[in-house]
Protein backbone atom coordinates (compact mmCIF):
# COMPACT_ATOMS: atom_id res chain seq x y z
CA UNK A 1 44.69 -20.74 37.62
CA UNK A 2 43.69 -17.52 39.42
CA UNK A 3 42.59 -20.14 42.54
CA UNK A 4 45.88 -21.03 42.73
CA UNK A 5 48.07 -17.89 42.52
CA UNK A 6 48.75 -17.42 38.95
CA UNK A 7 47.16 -16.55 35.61
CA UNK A 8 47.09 -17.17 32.06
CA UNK A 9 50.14 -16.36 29.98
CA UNK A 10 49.70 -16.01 25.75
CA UNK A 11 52.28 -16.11 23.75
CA UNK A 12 51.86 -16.77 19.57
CA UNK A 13 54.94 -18.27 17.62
CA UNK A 14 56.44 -21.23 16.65
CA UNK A 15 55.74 -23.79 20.09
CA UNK A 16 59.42 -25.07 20.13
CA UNK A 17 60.68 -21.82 20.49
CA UNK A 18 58.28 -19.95 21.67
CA UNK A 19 57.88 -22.43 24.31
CA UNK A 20 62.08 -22.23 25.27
CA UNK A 21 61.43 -18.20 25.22
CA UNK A 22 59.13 -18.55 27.50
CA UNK A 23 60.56 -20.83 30.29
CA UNK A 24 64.31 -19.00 30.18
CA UNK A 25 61.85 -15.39 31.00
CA UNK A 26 60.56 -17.05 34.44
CA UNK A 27 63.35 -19.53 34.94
CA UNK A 28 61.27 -22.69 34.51
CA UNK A 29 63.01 -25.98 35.38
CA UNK A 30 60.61 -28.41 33.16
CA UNK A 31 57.80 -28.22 31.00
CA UNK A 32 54.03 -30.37 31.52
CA UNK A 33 51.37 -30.62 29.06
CA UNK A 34 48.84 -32.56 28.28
CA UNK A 35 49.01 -35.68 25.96
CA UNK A 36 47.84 -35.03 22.36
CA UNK A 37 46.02 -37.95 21.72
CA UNK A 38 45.19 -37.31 17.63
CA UNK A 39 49.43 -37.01 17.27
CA UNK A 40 51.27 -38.92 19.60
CA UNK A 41 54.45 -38.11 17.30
CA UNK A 42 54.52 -34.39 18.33
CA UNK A 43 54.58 -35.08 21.91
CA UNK A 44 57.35 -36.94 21.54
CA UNK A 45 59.02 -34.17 19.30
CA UNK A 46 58.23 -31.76 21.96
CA UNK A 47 60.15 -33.62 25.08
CA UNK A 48 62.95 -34.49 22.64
CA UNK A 49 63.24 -30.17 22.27
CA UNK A 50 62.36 -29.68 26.05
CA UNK A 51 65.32 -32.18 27.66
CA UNK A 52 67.86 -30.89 24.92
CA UNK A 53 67.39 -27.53 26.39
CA UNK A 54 68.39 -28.89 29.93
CA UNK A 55 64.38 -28.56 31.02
CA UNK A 56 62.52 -31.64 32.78
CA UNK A 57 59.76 -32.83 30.29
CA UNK A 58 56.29 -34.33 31.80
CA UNK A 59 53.81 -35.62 29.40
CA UNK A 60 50.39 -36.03 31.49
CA UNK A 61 47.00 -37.90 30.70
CA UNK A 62 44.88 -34.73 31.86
CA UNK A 63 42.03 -35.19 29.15
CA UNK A 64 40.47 -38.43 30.40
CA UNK A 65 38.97 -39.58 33.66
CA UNK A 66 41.13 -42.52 34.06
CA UNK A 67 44.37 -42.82 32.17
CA UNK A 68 45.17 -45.01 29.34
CA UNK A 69 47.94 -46.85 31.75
CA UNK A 70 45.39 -47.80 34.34
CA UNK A 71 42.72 -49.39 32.72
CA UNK A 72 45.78 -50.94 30.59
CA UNK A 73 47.54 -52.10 33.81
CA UNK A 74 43.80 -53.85 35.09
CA UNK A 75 43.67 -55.80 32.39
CA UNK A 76 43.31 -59.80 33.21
CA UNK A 77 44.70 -60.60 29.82
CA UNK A 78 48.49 -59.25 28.32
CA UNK A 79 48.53 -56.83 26.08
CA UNK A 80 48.08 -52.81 25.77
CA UNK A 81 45.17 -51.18 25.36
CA UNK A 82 41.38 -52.27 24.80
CA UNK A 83 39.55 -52.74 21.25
CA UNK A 84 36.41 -54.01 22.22
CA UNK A 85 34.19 -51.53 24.28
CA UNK A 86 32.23 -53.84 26.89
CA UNK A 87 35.57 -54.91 28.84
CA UNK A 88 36.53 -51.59 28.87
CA UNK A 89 33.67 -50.21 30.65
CA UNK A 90 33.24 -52.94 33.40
CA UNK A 91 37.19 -51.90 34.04
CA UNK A 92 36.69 -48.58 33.88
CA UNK A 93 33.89 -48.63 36.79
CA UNK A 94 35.88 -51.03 38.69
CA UNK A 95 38.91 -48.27 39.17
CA UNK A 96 39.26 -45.33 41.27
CA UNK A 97 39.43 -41.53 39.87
CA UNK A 98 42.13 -39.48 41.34
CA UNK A 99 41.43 -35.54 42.14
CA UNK A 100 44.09 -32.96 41.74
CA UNK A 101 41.62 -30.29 42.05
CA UNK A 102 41.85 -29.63 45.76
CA UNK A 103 42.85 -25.81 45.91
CA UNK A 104 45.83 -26.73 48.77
CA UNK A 105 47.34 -29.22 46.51
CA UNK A 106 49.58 -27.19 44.56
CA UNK A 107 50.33 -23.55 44.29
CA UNK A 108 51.04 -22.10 41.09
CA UNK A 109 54.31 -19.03 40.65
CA UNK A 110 52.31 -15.89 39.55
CA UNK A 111 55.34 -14.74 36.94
CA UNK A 112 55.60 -10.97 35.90
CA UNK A 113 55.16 -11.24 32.58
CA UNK A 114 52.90 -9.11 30.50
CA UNK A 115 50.32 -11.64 28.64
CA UNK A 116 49.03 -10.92 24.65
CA UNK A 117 45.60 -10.94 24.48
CA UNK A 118 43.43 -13.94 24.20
CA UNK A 119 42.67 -15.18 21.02
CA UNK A 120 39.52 -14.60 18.63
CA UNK A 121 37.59 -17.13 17.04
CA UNK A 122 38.70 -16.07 13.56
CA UNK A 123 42.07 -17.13 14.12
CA UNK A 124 41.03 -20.89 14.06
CA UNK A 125 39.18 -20.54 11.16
CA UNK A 126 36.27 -20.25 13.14
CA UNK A 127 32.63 -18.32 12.17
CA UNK A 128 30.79 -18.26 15.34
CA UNK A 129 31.44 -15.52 17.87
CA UNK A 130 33.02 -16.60 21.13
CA UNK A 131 30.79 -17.67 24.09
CA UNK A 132 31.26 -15.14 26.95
CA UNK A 133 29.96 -17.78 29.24
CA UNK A 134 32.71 -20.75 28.63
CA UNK A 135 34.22 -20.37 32.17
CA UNK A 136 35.35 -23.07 34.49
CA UNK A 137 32.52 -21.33 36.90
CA UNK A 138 30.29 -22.02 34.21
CA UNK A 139 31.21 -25.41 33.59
CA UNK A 140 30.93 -26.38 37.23
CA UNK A 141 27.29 -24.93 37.29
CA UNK A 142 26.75 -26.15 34.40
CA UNK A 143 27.85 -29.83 35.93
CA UNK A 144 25.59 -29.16 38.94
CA UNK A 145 22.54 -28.30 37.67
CA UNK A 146 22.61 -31.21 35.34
CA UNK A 147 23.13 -33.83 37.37
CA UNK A 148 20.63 -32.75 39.94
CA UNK A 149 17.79 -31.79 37.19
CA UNK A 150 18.55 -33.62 33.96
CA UNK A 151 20.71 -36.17 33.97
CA UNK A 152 18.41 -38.33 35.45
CA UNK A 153 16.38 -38.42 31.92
CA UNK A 154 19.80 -38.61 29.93
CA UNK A 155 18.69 -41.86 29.19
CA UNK A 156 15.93 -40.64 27.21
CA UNK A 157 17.08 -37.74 26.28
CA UNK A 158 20.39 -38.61 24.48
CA UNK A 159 18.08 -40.57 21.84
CA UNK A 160 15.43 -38.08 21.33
CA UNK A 161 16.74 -35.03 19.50
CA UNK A 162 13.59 -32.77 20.36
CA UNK A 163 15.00 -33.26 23.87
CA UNK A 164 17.89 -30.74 24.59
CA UNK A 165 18.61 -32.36 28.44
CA UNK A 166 22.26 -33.82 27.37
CA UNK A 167 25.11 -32.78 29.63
CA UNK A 168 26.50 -29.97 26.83
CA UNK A 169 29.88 -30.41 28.13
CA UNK A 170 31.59 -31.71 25.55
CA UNK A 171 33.11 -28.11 24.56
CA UNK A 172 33.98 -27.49 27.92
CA UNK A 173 35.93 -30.97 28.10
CA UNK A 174 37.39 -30.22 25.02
CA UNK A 175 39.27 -26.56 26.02
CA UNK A 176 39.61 -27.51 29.59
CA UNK A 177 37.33 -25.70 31.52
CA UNK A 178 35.97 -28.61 33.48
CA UNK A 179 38.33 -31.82 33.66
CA UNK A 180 36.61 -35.39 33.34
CA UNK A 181 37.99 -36.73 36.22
CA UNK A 182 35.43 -33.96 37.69
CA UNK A 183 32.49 -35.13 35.85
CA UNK A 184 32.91 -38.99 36.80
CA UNK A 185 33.01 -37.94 40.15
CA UNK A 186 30.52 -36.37 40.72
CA UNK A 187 28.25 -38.38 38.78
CA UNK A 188 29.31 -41.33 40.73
CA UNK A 189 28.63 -39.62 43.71
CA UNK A 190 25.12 -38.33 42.60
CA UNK A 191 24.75 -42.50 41.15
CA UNK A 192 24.97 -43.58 45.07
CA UNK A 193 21.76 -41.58 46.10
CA UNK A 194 20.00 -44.14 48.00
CA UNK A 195 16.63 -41.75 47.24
CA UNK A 196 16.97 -41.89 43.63
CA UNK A 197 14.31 -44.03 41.65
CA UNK A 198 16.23 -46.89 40.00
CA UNK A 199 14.96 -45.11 36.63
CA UNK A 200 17.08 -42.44 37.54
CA UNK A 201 20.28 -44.65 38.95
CA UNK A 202 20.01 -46.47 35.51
CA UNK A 203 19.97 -42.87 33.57
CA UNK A 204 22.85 -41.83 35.48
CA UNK A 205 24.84 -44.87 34.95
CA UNK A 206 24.28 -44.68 30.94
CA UNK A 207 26.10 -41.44 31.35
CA UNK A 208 28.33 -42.58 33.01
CA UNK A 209 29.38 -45.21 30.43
CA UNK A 210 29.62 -42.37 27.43
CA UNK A 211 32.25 -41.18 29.63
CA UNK A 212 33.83 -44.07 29.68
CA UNK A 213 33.50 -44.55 25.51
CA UNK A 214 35.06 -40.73 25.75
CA UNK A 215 37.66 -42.50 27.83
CA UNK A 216 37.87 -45.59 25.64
CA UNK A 217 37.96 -43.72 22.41
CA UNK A 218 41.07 -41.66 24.00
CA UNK A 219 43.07 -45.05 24.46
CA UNK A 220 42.40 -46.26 21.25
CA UNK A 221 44.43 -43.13 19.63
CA UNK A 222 47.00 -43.66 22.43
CA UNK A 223 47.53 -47.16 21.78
CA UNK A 224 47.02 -47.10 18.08
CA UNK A 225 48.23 -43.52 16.46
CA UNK A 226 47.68 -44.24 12.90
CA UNK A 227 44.06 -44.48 13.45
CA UNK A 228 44.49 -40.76 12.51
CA UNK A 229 44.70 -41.48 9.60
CA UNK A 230 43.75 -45.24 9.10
CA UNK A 231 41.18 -47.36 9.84
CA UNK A 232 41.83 -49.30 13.10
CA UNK A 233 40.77 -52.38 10.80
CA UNK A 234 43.88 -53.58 8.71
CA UNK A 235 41.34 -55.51 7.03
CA UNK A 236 39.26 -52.13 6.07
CA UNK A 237 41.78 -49.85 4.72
CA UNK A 238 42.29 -50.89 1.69
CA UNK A 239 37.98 -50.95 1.33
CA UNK A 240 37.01 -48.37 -1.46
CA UNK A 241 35.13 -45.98 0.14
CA UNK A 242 34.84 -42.88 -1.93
CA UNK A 243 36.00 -39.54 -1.44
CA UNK A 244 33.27 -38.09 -3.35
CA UNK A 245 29.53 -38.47 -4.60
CA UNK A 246 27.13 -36.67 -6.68
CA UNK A 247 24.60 -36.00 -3.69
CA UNK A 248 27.78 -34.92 -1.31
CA UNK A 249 26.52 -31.28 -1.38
CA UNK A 250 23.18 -32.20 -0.07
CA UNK A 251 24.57 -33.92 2.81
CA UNK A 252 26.94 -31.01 3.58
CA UNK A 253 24.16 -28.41 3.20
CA UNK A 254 21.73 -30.20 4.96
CA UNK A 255 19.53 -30.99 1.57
CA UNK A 256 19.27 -34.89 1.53
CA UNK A 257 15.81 -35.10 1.70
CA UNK A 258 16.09 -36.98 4.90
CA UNK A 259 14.22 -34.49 7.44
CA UNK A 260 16.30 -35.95 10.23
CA UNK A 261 19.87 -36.07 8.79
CA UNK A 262 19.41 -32.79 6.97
CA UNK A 263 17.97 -31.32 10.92
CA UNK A 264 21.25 -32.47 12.01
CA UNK A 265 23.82 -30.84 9.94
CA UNK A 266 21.65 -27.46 9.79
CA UNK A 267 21.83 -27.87 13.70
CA UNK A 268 25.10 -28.27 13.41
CA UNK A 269 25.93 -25.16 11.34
CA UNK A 270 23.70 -22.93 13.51
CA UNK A 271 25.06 -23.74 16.50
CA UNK A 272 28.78 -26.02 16.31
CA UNK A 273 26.65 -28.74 18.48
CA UNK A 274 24.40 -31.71 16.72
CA UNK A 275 22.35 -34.36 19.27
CA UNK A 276 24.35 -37.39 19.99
CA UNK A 277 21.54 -39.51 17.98
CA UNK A 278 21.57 -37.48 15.28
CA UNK A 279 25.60 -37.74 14.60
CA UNK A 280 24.90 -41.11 14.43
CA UNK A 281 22.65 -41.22 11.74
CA UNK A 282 24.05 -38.57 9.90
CA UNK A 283 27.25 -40.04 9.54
CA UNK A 284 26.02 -43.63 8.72
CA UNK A 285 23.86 -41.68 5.65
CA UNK A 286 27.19 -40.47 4.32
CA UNK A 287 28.84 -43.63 5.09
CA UNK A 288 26.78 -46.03 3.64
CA UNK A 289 23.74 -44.23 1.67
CA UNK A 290 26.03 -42.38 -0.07
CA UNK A 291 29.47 -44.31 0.47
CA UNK A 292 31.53 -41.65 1.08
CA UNK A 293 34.84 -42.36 3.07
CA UNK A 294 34.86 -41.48 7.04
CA UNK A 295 37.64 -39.03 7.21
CA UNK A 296 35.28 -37.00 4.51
CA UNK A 297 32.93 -36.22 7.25
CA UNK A 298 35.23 -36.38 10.18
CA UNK A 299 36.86 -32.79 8.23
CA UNK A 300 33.76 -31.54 7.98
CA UNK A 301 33.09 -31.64 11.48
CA UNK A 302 36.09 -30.48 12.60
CA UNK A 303 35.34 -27.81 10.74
CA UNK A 304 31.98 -27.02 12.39
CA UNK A 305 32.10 -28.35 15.73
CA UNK A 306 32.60 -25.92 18.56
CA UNK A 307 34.39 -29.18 21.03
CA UNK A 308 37.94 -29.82 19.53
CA UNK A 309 38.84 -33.39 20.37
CA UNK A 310 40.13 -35.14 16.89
CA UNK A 311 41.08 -38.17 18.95
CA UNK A 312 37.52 -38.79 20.13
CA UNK A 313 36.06 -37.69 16.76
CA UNK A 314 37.88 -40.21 15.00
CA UNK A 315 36.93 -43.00 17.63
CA UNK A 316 33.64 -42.09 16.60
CA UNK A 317 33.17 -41.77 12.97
CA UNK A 318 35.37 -45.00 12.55
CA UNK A 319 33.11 -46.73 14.65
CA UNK A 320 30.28 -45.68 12.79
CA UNK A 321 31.64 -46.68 9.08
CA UNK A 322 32.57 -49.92 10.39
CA UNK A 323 36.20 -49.57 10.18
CA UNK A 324 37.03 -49.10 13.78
CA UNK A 325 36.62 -50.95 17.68
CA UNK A 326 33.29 -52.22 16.36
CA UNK A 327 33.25 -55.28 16.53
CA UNK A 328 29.76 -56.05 15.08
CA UNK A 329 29.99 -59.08 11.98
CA UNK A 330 28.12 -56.30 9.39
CA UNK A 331 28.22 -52.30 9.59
CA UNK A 332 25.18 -51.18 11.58
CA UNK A 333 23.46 -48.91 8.95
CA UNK A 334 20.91 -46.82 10.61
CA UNK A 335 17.60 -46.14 8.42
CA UNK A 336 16.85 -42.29 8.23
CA UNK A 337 13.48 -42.92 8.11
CA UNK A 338 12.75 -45.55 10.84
CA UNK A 339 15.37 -43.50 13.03
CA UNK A 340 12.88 -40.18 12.52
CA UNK A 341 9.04 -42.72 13.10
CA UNK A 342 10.93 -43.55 16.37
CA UNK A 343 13.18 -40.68 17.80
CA UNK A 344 11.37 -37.83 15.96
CA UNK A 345 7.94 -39.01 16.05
CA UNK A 346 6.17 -35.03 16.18
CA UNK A 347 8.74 -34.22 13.85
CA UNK A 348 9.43 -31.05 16.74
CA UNK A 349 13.30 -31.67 15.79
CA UNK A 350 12.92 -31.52 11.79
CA UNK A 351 10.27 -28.49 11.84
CA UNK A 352 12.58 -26.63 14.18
CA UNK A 353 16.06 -26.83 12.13
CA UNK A 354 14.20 -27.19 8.50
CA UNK A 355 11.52 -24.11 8.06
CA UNK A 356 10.68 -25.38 4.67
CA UNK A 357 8.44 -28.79 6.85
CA UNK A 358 6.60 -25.90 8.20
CA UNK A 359 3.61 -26.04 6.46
CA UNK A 360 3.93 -30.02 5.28
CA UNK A 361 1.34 -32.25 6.37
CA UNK A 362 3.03 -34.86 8.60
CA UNK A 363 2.60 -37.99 6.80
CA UNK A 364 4.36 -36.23 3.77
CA UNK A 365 7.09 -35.81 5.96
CA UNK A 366 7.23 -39.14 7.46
CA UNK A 367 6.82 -40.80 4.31
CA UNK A 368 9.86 -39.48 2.61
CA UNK A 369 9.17 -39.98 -1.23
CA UNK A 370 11.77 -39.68 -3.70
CA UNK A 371 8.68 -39.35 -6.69
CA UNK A 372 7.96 -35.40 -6.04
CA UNK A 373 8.79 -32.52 -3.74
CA UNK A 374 7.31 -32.84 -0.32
CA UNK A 375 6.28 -29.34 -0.99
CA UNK A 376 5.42 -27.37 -4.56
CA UNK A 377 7.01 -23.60 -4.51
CA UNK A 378 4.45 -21.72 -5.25
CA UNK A 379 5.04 -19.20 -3.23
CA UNK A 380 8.51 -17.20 -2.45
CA UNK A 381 10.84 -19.31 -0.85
CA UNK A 382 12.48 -22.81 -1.54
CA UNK A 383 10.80 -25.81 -1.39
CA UNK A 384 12.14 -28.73 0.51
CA UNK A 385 14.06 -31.44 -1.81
CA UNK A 386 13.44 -35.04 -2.79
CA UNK A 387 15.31 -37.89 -0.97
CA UNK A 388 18.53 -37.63 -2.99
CA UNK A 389 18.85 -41.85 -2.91
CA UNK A 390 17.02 -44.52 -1.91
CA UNK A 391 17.71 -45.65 1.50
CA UNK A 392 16.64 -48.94 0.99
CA UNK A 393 18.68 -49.45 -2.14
CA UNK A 394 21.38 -48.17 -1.22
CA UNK A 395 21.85 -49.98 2.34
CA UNK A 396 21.43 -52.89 0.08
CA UNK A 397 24.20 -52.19 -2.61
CA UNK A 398 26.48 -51.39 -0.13
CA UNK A 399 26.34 -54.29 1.77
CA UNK A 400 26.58 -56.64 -1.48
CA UNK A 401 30.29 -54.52 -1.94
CA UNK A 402 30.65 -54.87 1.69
CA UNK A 403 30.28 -58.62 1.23
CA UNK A 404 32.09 -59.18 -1.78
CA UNK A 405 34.94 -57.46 -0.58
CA UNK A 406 35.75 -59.47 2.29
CA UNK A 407 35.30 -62.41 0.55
CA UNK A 408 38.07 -61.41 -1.97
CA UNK A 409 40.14 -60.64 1.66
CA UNK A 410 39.34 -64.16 2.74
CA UNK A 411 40.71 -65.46 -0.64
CA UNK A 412 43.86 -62.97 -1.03
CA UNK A 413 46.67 -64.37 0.38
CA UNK A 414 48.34 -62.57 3.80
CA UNK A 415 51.00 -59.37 3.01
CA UNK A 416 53.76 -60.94 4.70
């Protein structure tokens, strides 16, 4: 904002009217925001208050790279929106990403109005202190230096936890610092190299496609807005997923006796960020190990998660249980233990985030029994726990209720 004349005003109330307070004290004619994706309703509330106070309302798609409308509008079939994930993508490289970031676009009024002070962390509920560093500056160096250094083993990198060379921008997507439309640029730019090894074009274009499933997850919620609180699936929400289990503490404490899962959510409370492979496989555990409903864990990352995005979040986690644009005959239920033999395979991730596997021979770790501790306490300190289920057992029960529930869906007759 300061690039283009103005700066950041705070202001903490009610939005309707805090919002109208604000616009009579510098004589605003209209109001933009962004689009809230995880509650379409309250952006329609919101223009409904702006235009009956005489204000022009404008409701913009700033949070993905391409807009919901576009990839809508390239469709070769009717319809709104995309549920399957491979179309999307080919139409989302096929389109063009506008820029509004070019400093002479658009100046900004600098209003003389006094601003309250930023917020704090603790306000949102939040533990963690605030990063000093979460700048747009940073964010566009941030940008830089990966694609030129790292992105170019994001291939490799986004499967293998050990390996911290993901973008990290995921926070700064989240509150704004950097906009997406940036991001796809510039990675499509860096993708046409003509001196870059076609490992490194291929790396490049697999990150390009997660921003594209960012993008895709976006349109889901803007297409379908009870998949806030639904499944996607009309055929899934009625499946009895439990809100609860007896070995639902482990999980949230990191104490499964998975190394891998339990590195994850430790991760996760240490620093609001888990590796992409490892949300995966955490989530399926308390999916499908443990058959715990999605929106269980979806609250507790939203809890711990420094990026904010509940659209995306929910894109994800649905996807995962097997309730959402996956499209796949059977849940894909990731094995804990196969995921750790081939992502993990030093175990550098599960020693880091889990100090009791310090001292553990590897092969304890690896093997995972459920018969004794992987470690006796016999000195101070607490030993690492027993797998809390049987992975293989488990997988298996769940996919016999799996099965016999959409068998009795078959034989139920429509709601009509």
């Amino acid at each position: 904002m300061l690039e283009r004349g103005s700066h950041l005003i705070v202001r903490r109330g009610p939005l309707i009217a805090t919002l109208a307070a604000l616009a009579r004290a510098v004589s605003a004619t209209g109001v933009a925001w962004s689009v809230c994706y995880s509650d379409p309703a309250s952006d329609q509330r919101l223009q409904s208050a702006v235009e009956e106070r005489g204000l022009r309302a404008l409701c913009v798609h700033d949070a993905p790279a391409i807009p919901p409308e576009e990839t809508t509008m390239a469709r070769s079939s009717g319809g709104e929106g995309y549920r399957s994930l491979v179309p999307y993508v080919q139409t989302w490289r096929s389109l063009e990403i506008s820029t509004f970031e070019a400093p002479l676009l658009q100046r900004f009024a600098k209003p003389a109005l006094e601003s309250e002070p930023l917020p704090f962390p603790e306000e949102f509920g939040a533990s963690m202190a605030a990063d000093a560093s979460a700048t747009p500056a940073e964010a566009v160096r941030r940008l830089g230096e990966f694609l030129e250094v790292d992105a170019a083993q994001y291939a490799l990198a986004v499967n293998v936890p050990a390996d911290d060379r993901t973008s990290h921008l995921a926070a700064h997507l989240s509150f704004g610092t950097i906009a997406a439309r940036t991001i796809a640029r510039e990675t499509r730019r860096r993708t046409e190299d003509p001196f870059l090894l076609a490992e490194e074009r291929a790396s490049l274009r697999a990150f390009a496609r997660s921003l594209a499933q960012r993008d895709f997850f976006l349109q889901l919620a803007w297409y379908n807005p009870r998949m806030s609180r639904d499944p996607l699936q009309e055929k899934m929400r009625d499946f009895p997923f439990a809100r609860t289990s007896p070995h639902l503490d482990a999980w949230l404490s990191g104490r499964t006796g998975y190394p891998l899962v339990d590195a994850g959510v430790r991760q996760l409370h240490g620093t609001g960020w888990m590796h992409p492979r490892v949300r995966a496989i955490a989530a399926s555990f308390l999916c499908f190990d443990l058959g715990v409903d999605w929106r269980v864990g979806h609250a507790e990352w939203d809890r711990w998660l420094v990026e904010d995005d509940p659209a995306i979040s929910i894109g994800n986690w649905q996807w995962i249980a097997g309730v959402g644009a996956d499209l796949a005959a059977y849940p894909r239920i990731y094995n804990p233990q196969k995921q750790a033999r081939r992502f993990d395979p030093t175990l550098a991730y599960a020693r880091r985030w889990i100090p009791e596997l310090a001292h553990v021979p590897d092969a304890f770790v690896r093997r995972g029994e459920r018969e004794s501790q992987i470690e006796l306490p016999l000195f101070a300190g607490q030993a690492y726990p027993v797998a809390v289920v049987d992975h293989d057992a488990a997988a298996r029960a769940f996919l016999e209720r799996y099965q016999a529930f959409m068998t009795a869906g078959v034989a139920r007759p429509a709601n009509r």
